[in-house]
PDB file of N, CA and C in Angstrom:
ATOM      1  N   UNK A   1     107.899 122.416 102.300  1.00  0.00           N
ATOM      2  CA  UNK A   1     106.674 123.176 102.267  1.00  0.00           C
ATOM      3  C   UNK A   1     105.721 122.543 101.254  1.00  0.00           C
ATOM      4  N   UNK A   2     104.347 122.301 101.491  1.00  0.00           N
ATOM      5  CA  UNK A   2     103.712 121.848 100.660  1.00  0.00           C
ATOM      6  C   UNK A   2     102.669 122.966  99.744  1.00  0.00           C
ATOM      7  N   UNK A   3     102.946 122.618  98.574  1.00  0.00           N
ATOM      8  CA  UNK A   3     102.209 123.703  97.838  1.00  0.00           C
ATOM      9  C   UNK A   3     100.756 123.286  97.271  1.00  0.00           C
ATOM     10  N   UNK A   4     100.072 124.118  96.754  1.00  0.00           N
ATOM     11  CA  UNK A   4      98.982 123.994  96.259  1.00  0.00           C
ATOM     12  C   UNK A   4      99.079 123.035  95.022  1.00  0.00           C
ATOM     13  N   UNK A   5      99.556 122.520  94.500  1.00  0.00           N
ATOM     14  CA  UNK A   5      99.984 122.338  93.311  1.00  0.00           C
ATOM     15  C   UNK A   5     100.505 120.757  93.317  1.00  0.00           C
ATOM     16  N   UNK A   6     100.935 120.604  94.569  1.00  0.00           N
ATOM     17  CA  UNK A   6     101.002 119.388  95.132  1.00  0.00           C
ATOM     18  C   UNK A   6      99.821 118.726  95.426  1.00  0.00           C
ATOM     19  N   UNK A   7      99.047 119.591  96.446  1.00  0.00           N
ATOM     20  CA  UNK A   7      97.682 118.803  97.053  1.00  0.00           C
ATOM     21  C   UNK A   7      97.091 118.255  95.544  1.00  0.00           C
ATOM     22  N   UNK A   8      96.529 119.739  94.421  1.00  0.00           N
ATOM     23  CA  UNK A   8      95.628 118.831  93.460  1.00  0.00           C
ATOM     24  C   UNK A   8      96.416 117.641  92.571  1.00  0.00           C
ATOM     25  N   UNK A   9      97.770 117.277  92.621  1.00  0.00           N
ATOM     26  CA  UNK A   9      98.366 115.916  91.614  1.00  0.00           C
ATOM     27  C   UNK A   9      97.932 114.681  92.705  1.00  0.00           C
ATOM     28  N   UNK A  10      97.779 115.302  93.982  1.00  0.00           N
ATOM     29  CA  UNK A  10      97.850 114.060  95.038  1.00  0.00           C
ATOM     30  C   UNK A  10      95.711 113.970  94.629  1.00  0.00           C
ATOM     31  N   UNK A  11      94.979 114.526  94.692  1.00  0.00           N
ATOM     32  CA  UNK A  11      94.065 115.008  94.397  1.00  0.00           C
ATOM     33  C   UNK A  11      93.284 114.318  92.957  1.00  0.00           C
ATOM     34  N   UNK A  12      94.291 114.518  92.369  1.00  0.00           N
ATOM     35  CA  UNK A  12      94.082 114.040  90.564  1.00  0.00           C
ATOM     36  C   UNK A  12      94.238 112.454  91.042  1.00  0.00           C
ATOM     37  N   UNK A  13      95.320 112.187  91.983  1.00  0.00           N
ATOM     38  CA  UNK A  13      95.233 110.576  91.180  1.00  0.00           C
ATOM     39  C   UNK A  13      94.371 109.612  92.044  1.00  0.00           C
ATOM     40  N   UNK A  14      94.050 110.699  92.771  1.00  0.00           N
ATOM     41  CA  UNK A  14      93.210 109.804  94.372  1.00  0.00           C
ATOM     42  C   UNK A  14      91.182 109.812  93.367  1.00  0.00           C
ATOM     43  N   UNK A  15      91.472 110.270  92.235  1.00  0.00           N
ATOM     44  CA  UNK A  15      90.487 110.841  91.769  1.00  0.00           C
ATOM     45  C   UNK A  15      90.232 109.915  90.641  1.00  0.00           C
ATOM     46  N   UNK A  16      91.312 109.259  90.291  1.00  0.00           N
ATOM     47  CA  UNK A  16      91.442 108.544  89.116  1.00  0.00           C
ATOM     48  C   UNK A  16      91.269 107.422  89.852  1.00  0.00           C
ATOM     49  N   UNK A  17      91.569 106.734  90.656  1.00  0.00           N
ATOM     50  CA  UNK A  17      91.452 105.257  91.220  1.00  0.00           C
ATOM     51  C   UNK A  17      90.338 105.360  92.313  1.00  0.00           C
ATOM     52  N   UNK A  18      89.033 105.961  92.391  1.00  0.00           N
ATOM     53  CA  UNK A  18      88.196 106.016  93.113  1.00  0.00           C
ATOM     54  C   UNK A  18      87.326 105.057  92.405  1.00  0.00           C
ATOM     55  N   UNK A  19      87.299 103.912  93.569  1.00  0.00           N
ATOM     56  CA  UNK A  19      86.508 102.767  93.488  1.00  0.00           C
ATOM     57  C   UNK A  19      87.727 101.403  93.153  1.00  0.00           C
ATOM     58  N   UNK A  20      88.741 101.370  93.059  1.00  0.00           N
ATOM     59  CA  UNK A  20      89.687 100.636  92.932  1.00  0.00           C
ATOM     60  C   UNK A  20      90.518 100.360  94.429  1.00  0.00           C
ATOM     61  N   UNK A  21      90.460  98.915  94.500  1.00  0.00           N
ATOM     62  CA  UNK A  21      91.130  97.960  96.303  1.00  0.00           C
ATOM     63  C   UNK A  21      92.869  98.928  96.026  1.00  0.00           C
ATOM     64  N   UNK A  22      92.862  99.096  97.016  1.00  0.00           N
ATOM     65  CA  UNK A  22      94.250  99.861  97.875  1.00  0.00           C
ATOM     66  C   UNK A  22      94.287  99.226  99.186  1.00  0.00           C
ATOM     67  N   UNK A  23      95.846  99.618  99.287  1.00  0.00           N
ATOM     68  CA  UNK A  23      96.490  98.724 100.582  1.00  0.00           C
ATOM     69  C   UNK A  23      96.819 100.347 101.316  1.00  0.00           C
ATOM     70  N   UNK A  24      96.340 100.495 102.639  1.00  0.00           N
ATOM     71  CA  UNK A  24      96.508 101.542 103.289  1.00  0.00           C
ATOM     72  C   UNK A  24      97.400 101.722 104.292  1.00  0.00           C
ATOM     73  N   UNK A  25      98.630 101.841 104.618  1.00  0.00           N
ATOM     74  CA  UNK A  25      99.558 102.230 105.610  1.00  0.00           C
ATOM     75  C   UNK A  25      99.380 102.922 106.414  1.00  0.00           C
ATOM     76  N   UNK A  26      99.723 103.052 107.644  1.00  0.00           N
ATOM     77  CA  UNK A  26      99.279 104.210 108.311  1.00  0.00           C
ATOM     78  C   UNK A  26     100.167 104.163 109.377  1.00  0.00           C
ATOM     79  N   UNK A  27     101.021 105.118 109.822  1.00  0.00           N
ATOM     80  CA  UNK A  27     101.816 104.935 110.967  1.00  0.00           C
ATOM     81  C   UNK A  27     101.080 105.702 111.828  1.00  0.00           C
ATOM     82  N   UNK A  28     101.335 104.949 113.233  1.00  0.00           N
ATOM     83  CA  UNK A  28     100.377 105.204 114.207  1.00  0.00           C
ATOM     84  C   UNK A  28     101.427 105.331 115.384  1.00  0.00           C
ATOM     85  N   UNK A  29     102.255 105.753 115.511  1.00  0.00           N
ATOM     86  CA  UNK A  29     103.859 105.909 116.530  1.00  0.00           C
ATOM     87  C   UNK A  29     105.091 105.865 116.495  1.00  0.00           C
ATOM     88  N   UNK A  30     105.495 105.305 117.294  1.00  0.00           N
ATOM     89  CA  UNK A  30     107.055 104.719 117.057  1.00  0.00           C
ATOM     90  C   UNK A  30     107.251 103.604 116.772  1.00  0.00           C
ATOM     91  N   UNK A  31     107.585 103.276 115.399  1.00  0.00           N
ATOM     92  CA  UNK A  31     107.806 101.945 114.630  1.00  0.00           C
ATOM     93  C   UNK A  31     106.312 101.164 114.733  1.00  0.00           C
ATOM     94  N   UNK A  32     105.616 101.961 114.613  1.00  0.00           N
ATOM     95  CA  UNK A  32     104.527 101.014 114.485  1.00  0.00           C
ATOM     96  C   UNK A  32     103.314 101.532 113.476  1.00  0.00           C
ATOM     97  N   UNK A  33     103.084  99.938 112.361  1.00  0.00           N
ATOM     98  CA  UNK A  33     102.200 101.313 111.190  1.00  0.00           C
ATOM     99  C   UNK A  33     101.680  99.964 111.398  1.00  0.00           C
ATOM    100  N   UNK A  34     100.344 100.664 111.001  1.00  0.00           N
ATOM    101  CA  UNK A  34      99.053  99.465 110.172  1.00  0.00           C
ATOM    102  C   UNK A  34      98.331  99.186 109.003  1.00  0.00           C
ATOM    103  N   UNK A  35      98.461  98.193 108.740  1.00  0.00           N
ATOM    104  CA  UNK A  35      98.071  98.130 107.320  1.00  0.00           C
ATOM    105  C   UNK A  35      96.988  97.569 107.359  1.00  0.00           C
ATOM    106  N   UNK A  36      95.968  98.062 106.146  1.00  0.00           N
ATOM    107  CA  UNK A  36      94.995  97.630 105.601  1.00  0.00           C
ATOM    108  C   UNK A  36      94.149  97.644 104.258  1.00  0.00           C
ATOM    109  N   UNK A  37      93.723  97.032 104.189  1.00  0.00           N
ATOM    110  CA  UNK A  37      92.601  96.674 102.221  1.00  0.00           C
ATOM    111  C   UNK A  37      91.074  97.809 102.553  1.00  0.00           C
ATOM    112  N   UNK A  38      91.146  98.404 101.612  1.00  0.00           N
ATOM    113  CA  UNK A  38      90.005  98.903 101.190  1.00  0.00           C
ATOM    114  C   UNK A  38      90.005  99.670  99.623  1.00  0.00           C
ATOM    115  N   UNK A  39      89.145 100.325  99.716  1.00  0.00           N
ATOM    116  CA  UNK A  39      88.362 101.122  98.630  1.00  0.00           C
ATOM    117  C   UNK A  39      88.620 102.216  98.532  1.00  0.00           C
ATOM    118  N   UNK A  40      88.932 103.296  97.722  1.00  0.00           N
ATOM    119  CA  UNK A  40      88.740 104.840  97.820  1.00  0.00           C
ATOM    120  C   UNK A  40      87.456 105.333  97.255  1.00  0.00           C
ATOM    121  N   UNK A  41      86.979 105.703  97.780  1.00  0.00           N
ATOM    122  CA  UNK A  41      84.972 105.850  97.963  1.00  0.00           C
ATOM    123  C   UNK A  41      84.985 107.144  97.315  1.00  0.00           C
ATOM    124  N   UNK A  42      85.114 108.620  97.727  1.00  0.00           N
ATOM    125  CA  UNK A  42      84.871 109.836  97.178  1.00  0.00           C
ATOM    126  C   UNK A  42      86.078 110.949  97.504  1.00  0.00           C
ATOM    127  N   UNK A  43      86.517 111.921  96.605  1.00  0.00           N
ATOM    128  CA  UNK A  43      87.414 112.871  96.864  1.00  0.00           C
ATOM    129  C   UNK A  43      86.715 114.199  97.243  1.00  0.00           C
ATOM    130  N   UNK A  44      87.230 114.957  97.905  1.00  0.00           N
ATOM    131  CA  UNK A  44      86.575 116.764  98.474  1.00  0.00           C
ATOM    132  C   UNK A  44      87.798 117.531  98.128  1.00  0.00           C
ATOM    133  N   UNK A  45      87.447 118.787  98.303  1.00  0.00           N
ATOM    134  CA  UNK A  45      88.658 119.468  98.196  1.00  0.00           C
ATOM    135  C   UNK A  45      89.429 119.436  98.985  1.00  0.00           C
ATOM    136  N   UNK A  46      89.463 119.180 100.646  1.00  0.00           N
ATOM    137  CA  UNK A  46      90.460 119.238 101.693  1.00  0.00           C
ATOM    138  C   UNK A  46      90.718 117.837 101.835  1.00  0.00           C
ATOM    139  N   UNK A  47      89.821 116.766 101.951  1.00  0.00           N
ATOM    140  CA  UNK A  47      89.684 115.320 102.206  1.00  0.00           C
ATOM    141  C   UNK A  47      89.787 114.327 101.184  1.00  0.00           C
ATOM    142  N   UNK A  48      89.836 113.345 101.247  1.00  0.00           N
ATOM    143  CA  UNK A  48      89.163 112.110 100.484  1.00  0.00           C
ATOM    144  C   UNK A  48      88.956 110.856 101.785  1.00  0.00           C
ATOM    145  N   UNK A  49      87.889 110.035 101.266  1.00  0.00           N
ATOM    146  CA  UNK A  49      87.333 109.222 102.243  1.00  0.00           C
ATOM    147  C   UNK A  49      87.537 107.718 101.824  1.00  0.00           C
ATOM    148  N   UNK A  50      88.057 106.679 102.438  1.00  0.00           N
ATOM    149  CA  UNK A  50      88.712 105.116 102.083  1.00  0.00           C
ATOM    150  C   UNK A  50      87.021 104.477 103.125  1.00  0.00           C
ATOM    151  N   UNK A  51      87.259 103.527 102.140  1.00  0.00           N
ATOM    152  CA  UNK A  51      86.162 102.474 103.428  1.00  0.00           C
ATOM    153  C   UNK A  51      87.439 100.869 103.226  1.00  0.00           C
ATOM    154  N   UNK A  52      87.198 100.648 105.024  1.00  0.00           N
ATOM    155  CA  UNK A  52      88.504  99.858 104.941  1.00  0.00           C
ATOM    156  C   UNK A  52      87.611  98.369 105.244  1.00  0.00           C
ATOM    157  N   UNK A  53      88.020  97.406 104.798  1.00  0.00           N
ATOM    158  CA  UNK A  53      87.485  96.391 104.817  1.00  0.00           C
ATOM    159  C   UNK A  53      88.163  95.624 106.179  1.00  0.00           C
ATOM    160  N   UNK A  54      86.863  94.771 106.723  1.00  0.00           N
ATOM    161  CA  UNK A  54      87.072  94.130 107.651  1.00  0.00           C
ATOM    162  C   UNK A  54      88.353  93.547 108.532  1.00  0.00           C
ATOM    163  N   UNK A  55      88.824  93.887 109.288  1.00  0.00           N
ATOM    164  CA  UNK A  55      89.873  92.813 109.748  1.00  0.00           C
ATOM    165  C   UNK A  55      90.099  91.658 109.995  1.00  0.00           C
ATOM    166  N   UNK A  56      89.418  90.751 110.502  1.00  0.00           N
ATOM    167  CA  UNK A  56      88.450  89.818 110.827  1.00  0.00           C
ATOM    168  C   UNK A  56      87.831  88.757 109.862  1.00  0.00           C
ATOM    169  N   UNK A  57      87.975  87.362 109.461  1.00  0.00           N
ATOM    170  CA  UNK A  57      86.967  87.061 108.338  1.00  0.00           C
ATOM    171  C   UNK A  57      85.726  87.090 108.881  1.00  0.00           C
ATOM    172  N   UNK A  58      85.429  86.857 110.296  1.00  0.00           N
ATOM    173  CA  UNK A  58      84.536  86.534 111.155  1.00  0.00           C
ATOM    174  C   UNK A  58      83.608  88.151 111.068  1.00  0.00           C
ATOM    175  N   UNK A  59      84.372  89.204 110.866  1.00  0.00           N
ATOM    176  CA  UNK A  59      83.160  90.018 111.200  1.00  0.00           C
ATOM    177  C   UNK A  59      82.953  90.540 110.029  1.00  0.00           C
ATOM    178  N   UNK A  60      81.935  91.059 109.530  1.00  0.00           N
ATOM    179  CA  UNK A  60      81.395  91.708 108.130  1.00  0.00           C
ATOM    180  C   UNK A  60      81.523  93.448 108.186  1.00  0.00           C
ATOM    181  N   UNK A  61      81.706  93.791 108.767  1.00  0.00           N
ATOM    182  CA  UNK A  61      81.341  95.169 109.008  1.00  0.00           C
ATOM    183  C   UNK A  61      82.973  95.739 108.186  1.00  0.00           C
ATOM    184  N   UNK A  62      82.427  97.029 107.669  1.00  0.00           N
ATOM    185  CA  UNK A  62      83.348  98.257 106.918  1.00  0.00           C
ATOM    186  C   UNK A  62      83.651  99.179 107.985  1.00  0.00           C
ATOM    187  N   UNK A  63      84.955  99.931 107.717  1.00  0.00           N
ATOM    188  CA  UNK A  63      84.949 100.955 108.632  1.00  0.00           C
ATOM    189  C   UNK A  63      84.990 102.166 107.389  1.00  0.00           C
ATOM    190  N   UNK A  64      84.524 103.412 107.339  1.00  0.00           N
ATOM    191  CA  UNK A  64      84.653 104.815 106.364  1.00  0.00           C
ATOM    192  C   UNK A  64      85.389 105.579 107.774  1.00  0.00           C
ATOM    193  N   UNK A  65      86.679 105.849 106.518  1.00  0.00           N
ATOM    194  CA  UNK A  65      87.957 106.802 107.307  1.00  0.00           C
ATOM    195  C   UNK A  65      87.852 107.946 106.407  1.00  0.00           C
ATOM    196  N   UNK A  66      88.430 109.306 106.661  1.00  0.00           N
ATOM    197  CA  UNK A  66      88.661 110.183 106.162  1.00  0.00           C
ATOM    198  C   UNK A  66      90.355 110.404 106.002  1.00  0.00           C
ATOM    199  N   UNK A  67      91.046 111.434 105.232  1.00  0.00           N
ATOM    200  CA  UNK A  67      92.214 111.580 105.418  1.00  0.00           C
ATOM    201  C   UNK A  67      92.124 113.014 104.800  1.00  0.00           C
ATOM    202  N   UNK A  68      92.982 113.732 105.299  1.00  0.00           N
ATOM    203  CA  UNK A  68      93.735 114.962 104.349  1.00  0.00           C
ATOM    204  C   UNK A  68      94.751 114.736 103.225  1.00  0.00           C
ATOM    205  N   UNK A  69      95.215 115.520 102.085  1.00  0.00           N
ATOM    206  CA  UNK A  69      95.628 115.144 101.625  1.00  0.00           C
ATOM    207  C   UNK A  69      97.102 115.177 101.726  1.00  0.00           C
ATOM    208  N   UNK A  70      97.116 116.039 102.734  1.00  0.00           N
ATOM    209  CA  UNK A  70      98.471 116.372 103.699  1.00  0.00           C
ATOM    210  C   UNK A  70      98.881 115.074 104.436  1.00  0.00           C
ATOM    211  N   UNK A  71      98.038 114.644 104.433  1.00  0.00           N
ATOM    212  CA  UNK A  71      98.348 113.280 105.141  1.00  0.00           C
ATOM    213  C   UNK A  71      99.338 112.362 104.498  1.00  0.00           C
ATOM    214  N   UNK A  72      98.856 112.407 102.878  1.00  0.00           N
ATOM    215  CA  UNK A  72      99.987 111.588 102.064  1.00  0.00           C
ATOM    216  C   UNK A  72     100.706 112.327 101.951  1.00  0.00           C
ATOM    217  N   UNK A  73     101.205 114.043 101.898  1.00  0.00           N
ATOM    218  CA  UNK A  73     102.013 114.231 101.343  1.00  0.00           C
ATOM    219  C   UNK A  73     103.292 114.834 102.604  1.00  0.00           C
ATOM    220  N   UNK A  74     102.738 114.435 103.621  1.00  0.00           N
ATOM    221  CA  UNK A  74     103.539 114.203 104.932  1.00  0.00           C
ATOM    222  C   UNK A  74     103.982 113.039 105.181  1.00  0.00           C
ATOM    223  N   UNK A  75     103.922 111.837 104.737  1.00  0.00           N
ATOM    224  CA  UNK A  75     104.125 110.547 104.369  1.00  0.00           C
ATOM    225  C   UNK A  75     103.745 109.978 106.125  1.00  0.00           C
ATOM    226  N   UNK A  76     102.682 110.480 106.525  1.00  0.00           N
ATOM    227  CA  UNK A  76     101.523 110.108 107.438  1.00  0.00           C
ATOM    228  C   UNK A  76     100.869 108.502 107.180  1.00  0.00           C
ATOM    229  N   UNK A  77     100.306 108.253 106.065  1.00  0.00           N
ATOM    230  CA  UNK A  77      99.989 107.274 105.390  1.00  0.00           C
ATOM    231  C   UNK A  77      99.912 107.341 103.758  1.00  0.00           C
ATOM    232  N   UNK A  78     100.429 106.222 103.506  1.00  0.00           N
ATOM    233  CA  UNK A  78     101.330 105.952 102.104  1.00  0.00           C
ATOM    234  C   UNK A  78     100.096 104.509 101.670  1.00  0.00           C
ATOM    235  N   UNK A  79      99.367 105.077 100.244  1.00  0.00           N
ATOM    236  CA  UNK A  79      98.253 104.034  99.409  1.00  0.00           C
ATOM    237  C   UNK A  79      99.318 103.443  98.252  1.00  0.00           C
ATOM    238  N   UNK A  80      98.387 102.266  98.145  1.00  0.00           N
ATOM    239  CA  UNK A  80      99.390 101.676  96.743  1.00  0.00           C
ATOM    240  C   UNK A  80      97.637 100.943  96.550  1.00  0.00           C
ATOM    241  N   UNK A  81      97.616 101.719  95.144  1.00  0.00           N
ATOM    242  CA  UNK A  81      96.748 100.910  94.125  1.00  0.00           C
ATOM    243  C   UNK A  81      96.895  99.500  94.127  1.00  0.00           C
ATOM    244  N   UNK A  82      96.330  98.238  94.099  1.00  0.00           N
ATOM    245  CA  UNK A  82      96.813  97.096  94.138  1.00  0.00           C
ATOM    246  C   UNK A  82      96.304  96.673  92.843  1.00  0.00           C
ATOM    247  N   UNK A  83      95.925  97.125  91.995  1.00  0.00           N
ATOM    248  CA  UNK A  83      95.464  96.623  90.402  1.00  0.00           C
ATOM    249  C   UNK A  83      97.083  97.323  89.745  1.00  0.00           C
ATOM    250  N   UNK A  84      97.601  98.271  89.632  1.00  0.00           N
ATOM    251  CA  UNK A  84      98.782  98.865  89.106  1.00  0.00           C
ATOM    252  C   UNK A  84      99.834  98.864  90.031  1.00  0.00           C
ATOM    253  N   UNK A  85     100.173  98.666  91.183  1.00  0.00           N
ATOM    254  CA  UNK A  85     101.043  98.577  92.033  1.00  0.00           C
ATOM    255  C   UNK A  85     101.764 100.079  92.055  1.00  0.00           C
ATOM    256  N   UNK A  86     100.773 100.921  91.747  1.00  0.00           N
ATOM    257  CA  UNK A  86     100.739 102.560  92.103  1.00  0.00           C
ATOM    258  C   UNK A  86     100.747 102.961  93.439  1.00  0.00           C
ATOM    259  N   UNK A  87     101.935 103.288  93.860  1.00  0.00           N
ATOM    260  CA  UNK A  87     102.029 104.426  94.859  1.00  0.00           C
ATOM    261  C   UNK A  87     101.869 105.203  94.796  1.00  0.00           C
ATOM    262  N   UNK A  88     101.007 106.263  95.768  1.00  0.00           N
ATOM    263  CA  UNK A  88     100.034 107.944  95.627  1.00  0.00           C
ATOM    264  C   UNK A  88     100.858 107.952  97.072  1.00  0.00           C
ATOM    265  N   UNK A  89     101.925 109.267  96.657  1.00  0.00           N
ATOM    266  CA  UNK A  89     102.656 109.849  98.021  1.00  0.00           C
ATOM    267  C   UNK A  89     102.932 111.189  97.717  1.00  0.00           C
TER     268      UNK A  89
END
């Protein structure tokens, strides 16, 4: 069960590394996750929002994702700070 108490520590640290490169996981099925580099841009109370950097060297363009914070703490998708090699789960 996830408690309140959980969301704001997941909350606090997504809060502390806003504006710092993260590697973003994301499972998307059966045995299959995707990874990617971006930014953590701004936190909300239900959300926080990543802008993920290009896939591509060829193309320039950002994508802005949203997530819940249920999301990490369903282990949905799993961030690792890449300046501290901090995992936020």
């Amino acid at each position: 069960m996830i408690e309140k108490s959980d969301i704001q520590r997941v909350k606090d640290l997504l809060t502390q590394n806003i504006g710092k490169q993260i590697r973003l996981s994301a499972k998307k099925g059966r045995k299959r996750v995707i990874m990617r580099h971006g930014i953590i841009k701004e936190t909300y109370p239900s959300i926080f929002i990543v802008v993920l950097n290009s896939i591509s060297e060829f193309a320039t363009t950002e994508r802005t994702v949203s997530f819940s914070y249920a999301d990490l703490l369903t282990k949905s998708i799993e961030i690792t700070v890449l300046d501290t090699k901090q995992v936020i789960q």
